[in-house]
Protein backbone atom coordinates (compact mmCIF):
# COMPACT_ATOMS: atom_id res chain seq x y z
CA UNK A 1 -3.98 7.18 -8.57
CA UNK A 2 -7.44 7.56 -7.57
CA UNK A 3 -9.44 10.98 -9.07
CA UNK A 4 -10.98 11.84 -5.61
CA UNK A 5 -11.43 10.29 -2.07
CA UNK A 6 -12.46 6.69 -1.43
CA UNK A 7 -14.58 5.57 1.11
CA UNK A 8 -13.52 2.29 2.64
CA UNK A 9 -14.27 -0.28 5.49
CA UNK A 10 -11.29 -2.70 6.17
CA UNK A 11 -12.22 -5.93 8.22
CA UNK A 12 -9.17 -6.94 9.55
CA UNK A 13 -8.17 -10.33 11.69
CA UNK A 14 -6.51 -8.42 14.85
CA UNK A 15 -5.34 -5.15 15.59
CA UNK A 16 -1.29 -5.37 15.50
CA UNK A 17 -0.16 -3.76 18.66
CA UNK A 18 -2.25 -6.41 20.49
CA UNK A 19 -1.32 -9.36 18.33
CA UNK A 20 1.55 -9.60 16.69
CA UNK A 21 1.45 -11.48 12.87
CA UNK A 22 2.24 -11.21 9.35
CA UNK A 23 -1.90 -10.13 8.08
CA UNK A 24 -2.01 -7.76 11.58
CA UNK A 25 1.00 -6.30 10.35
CA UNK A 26 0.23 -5.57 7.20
CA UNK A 27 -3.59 -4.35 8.07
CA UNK A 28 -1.86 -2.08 10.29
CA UNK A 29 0.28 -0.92 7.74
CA UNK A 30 -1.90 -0.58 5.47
CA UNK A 31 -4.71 1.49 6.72
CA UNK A 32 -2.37 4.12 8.21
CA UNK A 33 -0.87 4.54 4.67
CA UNK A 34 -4.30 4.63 3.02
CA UNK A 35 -5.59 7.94 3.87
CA UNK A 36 -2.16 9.30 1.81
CA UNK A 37 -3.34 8.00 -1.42
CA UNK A 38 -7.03 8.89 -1.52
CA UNK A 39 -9.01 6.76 0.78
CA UNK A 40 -10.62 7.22 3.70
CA UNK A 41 -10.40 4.34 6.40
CA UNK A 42 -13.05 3.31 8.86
CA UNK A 43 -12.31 -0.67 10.16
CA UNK A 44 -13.55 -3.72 12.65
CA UNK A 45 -10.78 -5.90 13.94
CA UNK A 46 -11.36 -8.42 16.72
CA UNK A 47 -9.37 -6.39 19.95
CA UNK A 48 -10.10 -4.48 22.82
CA UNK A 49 -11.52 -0.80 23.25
CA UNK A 50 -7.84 0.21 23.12
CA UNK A 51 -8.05 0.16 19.21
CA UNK A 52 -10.25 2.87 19.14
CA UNK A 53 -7.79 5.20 21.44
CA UNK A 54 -5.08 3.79 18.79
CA UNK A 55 -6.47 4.14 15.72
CA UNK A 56 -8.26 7.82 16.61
CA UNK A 57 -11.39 6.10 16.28
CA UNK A 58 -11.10 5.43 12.56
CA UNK A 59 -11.04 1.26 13.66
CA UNK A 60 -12.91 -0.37 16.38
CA UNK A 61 -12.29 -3.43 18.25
CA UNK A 62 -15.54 -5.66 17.81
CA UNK A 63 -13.93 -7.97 21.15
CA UNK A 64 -11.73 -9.97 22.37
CA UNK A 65 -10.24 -12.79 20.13
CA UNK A 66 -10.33 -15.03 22.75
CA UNK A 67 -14.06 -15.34 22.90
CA UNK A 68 -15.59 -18.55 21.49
CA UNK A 69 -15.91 -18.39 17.57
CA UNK A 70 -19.93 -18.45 17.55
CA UNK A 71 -20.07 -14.97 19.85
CA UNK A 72 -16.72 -13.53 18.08
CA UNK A 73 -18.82 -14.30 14.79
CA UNK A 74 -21.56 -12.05 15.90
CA UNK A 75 -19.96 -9.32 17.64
CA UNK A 76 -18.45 -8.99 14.03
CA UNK A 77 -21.90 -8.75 12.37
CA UNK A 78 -23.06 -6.37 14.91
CA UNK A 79 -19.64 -4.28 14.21
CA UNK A 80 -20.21 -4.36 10.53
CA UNK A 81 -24.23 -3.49 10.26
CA UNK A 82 -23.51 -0.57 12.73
CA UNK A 83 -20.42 1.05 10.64
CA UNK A 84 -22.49 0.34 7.40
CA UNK A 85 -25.28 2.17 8.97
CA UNK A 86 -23.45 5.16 10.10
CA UNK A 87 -20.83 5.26 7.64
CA UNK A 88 -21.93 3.39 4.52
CA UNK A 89 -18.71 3.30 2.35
CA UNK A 90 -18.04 3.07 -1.64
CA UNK A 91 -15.64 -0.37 -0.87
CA UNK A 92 -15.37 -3.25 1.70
CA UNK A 93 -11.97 -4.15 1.92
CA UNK A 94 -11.67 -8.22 3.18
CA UNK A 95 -8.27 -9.19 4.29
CA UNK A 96 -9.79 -12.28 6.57
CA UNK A 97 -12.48 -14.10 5.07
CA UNK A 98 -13.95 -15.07 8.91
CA UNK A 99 -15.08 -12.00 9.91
CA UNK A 100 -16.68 -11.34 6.85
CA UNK A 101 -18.25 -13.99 6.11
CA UNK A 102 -21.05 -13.14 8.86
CA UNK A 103 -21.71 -9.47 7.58
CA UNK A 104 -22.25 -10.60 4.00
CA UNK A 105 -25.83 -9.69 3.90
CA UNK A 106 -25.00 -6.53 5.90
CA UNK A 107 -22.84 -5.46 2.88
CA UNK A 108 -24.35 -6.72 0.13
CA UNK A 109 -24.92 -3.86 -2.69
CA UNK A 110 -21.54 -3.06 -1.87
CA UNK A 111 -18.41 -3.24 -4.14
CA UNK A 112 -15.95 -5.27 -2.36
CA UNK A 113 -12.37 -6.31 -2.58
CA UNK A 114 -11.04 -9.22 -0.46
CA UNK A 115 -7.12 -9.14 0.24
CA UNK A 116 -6.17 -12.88 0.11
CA UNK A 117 -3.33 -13.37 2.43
CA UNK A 118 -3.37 -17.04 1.96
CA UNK A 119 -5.43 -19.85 2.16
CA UNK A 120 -6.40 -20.05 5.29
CA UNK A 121 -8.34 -23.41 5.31
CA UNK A 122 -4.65 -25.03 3.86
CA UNK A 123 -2.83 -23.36 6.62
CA UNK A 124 -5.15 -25.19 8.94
CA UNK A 125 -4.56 -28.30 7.61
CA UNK A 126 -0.76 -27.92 7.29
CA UNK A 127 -0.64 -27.17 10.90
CA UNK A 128 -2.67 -30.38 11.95
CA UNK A 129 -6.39 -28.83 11.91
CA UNK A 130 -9.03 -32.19 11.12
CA UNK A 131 -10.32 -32.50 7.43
CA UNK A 132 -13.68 -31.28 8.32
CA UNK A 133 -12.63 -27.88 9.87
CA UNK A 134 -10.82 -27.65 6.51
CA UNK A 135 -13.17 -28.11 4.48
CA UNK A 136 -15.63 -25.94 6.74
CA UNK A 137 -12.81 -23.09 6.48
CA UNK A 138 -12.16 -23.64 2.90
CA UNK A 139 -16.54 -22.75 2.54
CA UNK A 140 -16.39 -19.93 4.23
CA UNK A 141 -13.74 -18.76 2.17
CA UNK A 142 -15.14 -19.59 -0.93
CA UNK A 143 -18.46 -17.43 -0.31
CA UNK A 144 -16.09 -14.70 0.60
CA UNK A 145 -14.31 -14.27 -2.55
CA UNK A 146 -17.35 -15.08 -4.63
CA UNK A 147 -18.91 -12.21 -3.29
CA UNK A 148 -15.62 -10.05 -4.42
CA UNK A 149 -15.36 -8.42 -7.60
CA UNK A 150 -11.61 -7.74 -7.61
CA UNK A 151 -9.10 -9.88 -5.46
CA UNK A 152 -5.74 -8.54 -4.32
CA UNK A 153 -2.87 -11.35 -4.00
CA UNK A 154 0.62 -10.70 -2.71
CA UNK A 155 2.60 -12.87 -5.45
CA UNK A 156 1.62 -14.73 -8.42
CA UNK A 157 1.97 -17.60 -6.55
CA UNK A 158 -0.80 -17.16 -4.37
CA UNK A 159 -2.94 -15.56 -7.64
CA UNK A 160 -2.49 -19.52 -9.20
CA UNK A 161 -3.65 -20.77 -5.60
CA UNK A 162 -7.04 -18.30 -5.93
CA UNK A 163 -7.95 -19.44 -9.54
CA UNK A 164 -6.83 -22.88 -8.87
CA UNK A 165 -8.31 -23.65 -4.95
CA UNK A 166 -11.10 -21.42 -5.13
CA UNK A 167 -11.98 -21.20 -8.98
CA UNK A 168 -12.14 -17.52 -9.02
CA UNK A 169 -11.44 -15.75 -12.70
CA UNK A 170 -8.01 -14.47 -13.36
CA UNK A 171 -9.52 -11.39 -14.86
CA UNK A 172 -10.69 -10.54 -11.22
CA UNK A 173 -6.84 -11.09 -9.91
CA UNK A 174 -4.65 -8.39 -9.19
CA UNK A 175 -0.89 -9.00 -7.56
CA UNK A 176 -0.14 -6.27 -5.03
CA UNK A 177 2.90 -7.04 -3.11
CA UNK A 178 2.83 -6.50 0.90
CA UNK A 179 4.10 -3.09 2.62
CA UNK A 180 6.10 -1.93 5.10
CA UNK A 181 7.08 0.85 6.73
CA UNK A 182 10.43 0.84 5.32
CA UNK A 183 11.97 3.97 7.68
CA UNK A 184 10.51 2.19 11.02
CA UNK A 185 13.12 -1.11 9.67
CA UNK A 186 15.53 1.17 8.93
CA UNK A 187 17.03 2.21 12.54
CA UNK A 188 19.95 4.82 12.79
CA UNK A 189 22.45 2.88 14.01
CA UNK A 190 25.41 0.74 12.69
CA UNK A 191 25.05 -2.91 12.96
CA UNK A 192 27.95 -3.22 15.23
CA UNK A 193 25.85 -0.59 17.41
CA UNK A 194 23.01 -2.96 16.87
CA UNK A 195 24.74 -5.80 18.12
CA UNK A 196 26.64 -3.85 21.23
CA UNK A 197 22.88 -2.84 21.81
CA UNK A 198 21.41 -6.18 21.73
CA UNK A 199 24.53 -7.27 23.96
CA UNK A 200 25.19 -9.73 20.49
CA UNK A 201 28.85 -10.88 20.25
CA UNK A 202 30.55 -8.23 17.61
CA UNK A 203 32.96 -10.70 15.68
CA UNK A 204 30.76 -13.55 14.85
CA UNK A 205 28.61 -14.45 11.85
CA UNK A 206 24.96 -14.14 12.74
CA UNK A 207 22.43 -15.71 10.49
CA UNK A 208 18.47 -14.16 12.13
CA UNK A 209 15.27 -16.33 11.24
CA UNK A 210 11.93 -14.27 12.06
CA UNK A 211 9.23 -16.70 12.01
CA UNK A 212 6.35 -18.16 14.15
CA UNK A 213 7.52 -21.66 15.51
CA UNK A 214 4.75 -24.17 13.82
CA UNK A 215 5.80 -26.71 11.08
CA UNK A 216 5.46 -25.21 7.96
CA UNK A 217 8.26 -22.65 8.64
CA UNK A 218 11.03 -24.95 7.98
CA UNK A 219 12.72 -24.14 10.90
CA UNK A 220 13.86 -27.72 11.83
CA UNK A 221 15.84 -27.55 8.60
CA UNK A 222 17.51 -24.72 9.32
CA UNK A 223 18.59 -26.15 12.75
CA UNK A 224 19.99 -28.91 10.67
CA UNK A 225 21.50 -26.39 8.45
CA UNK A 226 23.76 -24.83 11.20
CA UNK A 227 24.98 -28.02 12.21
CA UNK A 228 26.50 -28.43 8.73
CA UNK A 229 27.20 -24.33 8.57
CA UNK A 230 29.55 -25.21 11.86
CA UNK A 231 31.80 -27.82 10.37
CA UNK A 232 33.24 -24.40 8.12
CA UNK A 233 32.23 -21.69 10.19
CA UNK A 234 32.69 -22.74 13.95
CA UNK A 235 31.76 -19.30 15.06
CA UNK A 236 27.62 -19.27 13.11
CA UNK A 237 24.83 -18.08 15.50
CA UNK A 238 21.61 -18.56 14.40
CA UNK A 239 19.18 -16.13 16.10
CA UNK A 240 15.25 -17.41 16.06
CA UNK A 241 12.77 -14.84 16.93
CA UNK A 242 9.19 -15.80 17.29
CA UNK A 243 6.73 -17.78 19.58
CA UNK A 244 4.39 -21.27 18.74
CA UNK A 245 3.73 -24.28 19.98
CA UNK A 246 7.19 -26.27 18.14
CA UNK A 247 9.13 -24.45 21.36
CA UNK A 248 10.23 -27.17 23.33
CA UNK A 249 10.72 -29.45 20.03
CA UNK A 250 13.30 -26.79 18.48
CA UNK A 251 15.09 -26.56 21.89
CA UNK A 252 15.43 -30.22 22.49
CA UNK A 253 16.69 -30.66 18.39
CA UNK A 254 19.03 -27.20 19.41
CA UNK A 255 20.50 -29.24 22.52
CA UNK A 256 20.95 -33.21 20.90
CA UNK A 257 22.77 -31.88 17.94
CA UNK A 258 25.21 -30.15 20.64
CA UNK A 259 24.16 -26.56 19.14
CA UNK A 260 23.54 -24.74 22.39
CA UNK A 261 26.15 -22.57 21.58
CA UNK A 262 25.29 -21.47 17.79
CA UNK A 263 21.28 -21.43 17.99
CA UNK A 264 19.46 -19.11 20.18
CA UNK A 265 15.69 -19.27 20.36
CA UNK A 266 14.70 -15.50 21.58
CA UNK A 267 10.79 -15.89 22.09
CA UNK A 268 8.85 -12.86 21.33
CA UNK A 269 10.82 -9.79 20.14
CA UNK A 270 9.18 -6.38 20.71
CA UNK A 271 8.38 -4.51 17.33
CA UNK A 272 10.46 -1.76 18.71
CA UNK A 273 13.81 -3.90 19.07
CA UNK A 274 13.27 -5.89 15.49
CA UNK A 275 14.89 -3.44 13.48
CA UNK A 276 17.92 -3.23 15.40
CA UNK A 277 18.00 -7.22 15.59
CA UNK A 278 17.58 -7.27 11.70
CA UNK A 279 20.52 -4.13 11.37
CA UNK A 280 22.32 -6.62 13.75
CA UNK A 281 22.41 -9.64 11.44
CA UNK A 282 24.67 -10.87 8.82
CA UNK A 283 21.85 -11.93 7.13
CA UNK A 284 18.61 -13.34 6.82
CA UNK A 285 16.61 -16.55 6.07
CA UNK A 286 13.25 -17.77 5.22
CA UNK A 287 13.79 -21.23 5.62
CA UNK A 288 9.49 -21.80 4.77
CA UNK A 289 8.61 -25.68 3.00
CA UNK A 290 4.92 -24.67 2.25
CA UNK A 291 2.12 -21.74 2.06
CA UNK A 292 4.24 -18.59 2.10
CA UNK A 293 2.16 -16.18 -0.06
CA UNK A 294 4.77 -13.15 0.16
CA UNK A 295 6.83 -13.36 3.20
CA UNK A 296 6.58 -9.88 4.84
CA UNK A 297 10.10 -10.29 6.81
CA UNK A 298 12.00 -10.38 3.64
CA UNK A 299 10.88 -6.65 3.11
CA UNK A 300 11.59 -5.70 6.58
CA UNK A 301 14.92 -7.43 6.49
CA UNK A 302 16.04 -5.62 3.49
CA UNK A 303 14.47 -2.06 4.85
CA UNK A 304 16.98 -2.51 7.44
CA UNK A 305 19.99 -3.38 5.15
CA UNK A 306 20.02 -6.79 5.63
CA UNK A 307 20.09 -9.04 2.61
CA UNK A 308 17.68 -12.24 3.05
CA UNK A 309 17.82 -15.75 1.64
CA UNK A 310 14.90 -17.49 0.68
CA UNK A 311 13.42 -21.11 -0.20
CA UNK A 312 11.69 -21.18 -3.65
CA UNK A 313 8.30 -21.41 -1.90
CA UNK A 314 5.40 -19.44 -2.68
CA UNK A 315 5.81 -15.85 -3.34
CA UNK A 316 9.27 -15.71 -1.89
CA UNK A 317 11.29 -15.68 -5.20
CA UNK A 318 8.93 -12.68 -6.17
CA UNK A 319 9.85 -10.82 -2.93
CA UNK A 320 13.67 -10.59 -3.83
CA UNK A 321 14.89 -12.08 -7.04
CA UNK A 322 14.54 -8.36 -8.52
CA UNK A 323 17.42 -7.55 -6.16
CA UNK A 324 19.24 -10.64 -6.61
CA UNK A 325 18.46 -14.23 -7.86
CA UNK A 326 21.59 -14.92 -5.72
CA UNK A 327 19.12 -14.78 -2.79
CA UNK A 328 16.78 -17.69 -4.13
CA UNK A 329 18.03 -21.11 -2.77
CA UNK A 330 17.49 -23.81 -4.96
CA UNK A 331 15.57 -25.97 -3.05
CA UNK A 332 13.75 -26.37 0.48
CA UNK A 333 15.94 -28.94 3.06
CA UNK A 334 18.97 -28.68 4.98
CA UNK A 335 21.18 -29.48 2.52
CA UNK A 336 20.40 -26.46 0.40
CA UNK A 337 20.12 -23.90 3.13
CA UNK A 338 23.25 -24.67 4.91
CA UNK A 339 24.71 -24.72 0.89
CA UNK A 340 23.58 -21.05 0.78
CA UNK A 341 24.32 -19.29 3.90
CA UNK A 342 27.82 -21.41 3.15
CA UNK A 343 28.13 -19.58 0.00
CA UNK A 344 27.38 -16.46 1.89
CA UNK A 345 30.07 -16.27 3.77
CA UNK A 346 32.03 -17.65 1.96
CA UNK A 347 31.88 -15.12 -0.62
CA UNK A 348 30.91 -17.76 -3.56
CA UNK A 349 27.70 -15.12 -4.00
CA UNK A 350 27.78 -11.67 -3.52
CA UNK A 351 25.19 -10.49 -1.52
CA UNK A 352 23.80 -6.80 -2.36
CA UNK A 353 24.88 -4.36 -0.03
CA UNK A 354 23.09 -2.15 2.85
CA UNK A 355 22.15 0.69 0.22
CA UNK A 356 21.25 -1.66 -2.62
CA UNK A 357 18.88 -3.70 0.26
CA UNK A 358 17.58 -0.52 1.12
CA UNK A 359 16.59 1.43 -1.83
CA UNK A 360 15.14 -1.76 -3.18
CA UNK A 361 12.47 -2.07 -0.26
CA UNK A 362 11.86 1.58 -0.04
CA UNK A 363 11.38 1.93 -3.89
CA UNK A 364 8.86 -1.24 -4.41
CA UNK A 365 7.20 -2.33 -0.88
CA UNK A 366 7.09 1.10 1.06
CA UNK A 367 3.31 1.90 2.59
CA UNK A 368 2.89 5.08 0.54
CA UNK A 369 4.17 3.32 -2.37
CA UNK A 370 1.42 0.03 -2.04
CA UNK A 371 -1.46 1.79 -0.90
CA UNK A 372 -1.52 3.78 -4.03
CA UNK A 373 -1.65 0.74 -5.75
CA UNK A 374 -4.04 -0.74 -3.44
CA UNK A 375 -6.35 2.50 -4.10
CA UNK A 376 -6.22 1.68 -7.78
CA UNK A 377 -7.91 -1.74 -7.36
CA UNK A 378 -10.56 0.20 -5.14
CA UNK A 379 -11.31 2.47 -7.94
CA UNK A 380 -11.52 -0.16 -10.42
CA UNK A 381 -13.86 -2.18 -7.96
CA UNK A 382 -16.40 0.84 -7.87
CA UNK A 383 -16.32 1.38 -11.05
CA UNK A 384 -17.07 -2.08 -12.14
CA UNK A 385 -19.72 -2.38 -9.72
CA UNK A 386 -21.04 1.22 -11.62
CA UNK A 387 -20.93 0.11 -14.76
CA UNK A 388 -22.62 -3.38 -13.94
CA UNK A 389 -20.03 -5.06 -14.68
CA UNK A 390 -18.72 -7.66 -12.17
């Protein structure tokens, strides 16, 4: 725990209640659980004057994402030289390498620590971005965590893909997992009063998938997963919550494999309703084939009592196999996913119960409990940059 209070300027992507992903989440998270463990939070996010109202004026909204990249990039310079004048802190905190990349003058002198959340460049390219943006990305990024003396990584995983990718030391490294507001995931209801709230059927077996609908989710697998799931469990409903542009191509695989009936795709859930549609499930699954540093719905799953399955991608394993290794499929592909949520229901593995779910999230990815950690690096990042040493 840091000694006294920490100064600190987080550069997020967004501002969550306007845009709804995994980093804004976790930004969001993070700064309001900050202030609890010694450090003092002033931010820039690309969003609307709103964020200000939000965030009691502690983060400002440097515009509106939409704006072409070239003007977004300076409205985030401008937002950075003016807090660093008015506010100069003892830490920048990075957690997306974009915005800032264009204030790295501004805050140069500065002891900063850059939250990798994945490599965003490789994302890119996964999703279909050209070789030159990637490489253009991948740049940007690099100058980024050059300039940082400590680096915070959700998993191990993603620490092999910072020393690897971007040649940065392992002795500047340091695996913090994500955080969640466990009690918000934890609603006070029973999950069949989730389900009559939800208007979900009460007697079937419903298998939830939280994801954003782009390729490297896996979510095409998983489609073909249920089909096999059916053949032994007639009943299966598999629930997909999210938004992206594979819509129309998971609806048309839902309706030629003559699953109408046992998939649902639900669009955009509210962050208000996802705790009762998690309390609502069976279970879980992160069905992800590539890039998942951490996998922040695993946490909120299990906050709400919900065990979760998960590919061996990434940082998944990390997220759960301290609960159970049970959870850890095998392998990526239909085959092994519609092998485990078999098994599931089957009762050939024993999930862990609500409680166990529950006091597992709340004892190792709850704010309070991260941001103390988080603070930690902080310190050490001053104090290197005190001592002279990098």
């Amino acid at each position: 725990m840091t000694k006294h209070s920490i100064q600190s300027l987080q550069i997020g992507m967004h501002w969550f209640p306007e845009r709804a992903g995994g980093l804004d989440r976790m930004y969001y998270s993070l700064v309001g659980a900050l202030p609890g463990a010694g450090v003092q939070v002033r931010g820039v996010v690309a969003g609307s004057p709103k964020v200000a109202e939000d965030s009691n004026g502690a983060i400002q909204g440097f515009g509106s994402a939409a704006r072409a990249l070239p003007f977004r990039l300076m409205d985030a310079r401008r937002a950075l030289r003016r807090e660093i004048r008015s506010h100069r802190p003892d830490v920048i905190s990075s957690h997306f390498a974009l915005y800032t990349f264009p204030g790295l003058d501004v805050t140069r002198g500065i002891p900063q620590v850059s939250h990798f959340q994945g490599p965003w460049a490789d994302e890119s390219f996964v999703e279909g971005a050209a070789t030159l943006s990637q490489r253009i990305k991948h740049s940007l990024e690099q100058s980024v965590y050059e300039r940082s003396s400590r680096l915070i990584v959700l998993s191990k995983a993603f620490g092999d893909i910072l020393t690897k990718r971007y040649a940065i030391s392992p002795d500047r490294v340091r695996i913090v997992p994500g955080c969640v507001d466990t009690a918000h995931f934890d609603p006070a209801c029973t999950r069949a009063e989730a389900r009559l709230r939800l208007q979900l059927p009460q007697n079937r077996p419903i298998v939830l998938a939280v994801r954003r609908l782009v390729r490297r989710m896996g979510l095409e697998d998983l489609i073909d997963a249920i089909k096999v799931v059916k053949q032994r469990h007639p009943d299966v409903l598999l629930l997909i919550a999210g938004r992206g542009r594979l819509e129309a191509e998971l609806q048309q695989r839902i309706d030629e494999a003559g699953l109408t009936d046992n998939v649902r795709l639900l669009g955009f859930v509210p962050d208000a309703q996802l705790p009762s549609l998690y309390r609502a499930a069976t279970l879980s699954i992160v069905p992800t084939v590539a890039l998942e540093g951490f996998g922040l719905i695993t946490v909120e799953s299990l906050s709400a009592g919900t065990p979760v399955l998960v590919t061996p991608v990434g940082g998944l394993p990390e997220a759960v196999a301290g609960l159970s290794q049970d959870l850890v499929l095998p392998e990526t592909g239909a085959a092994a996913i519609a092998e485990g949520i078999d098994a599931a229901f089957s009762g050939r593995i024993k999930l862990p119960d609500e409680e166990a779910c529950k006091t597992y999230a709340r004892e190792n990815f709850d704010n309070a409990v991260i941001a103390k950690r988080v603070a930690d690096v902080y310190a050490e990042a001053i104090a290197a940059a005190n001592s002279g040493v990098h």
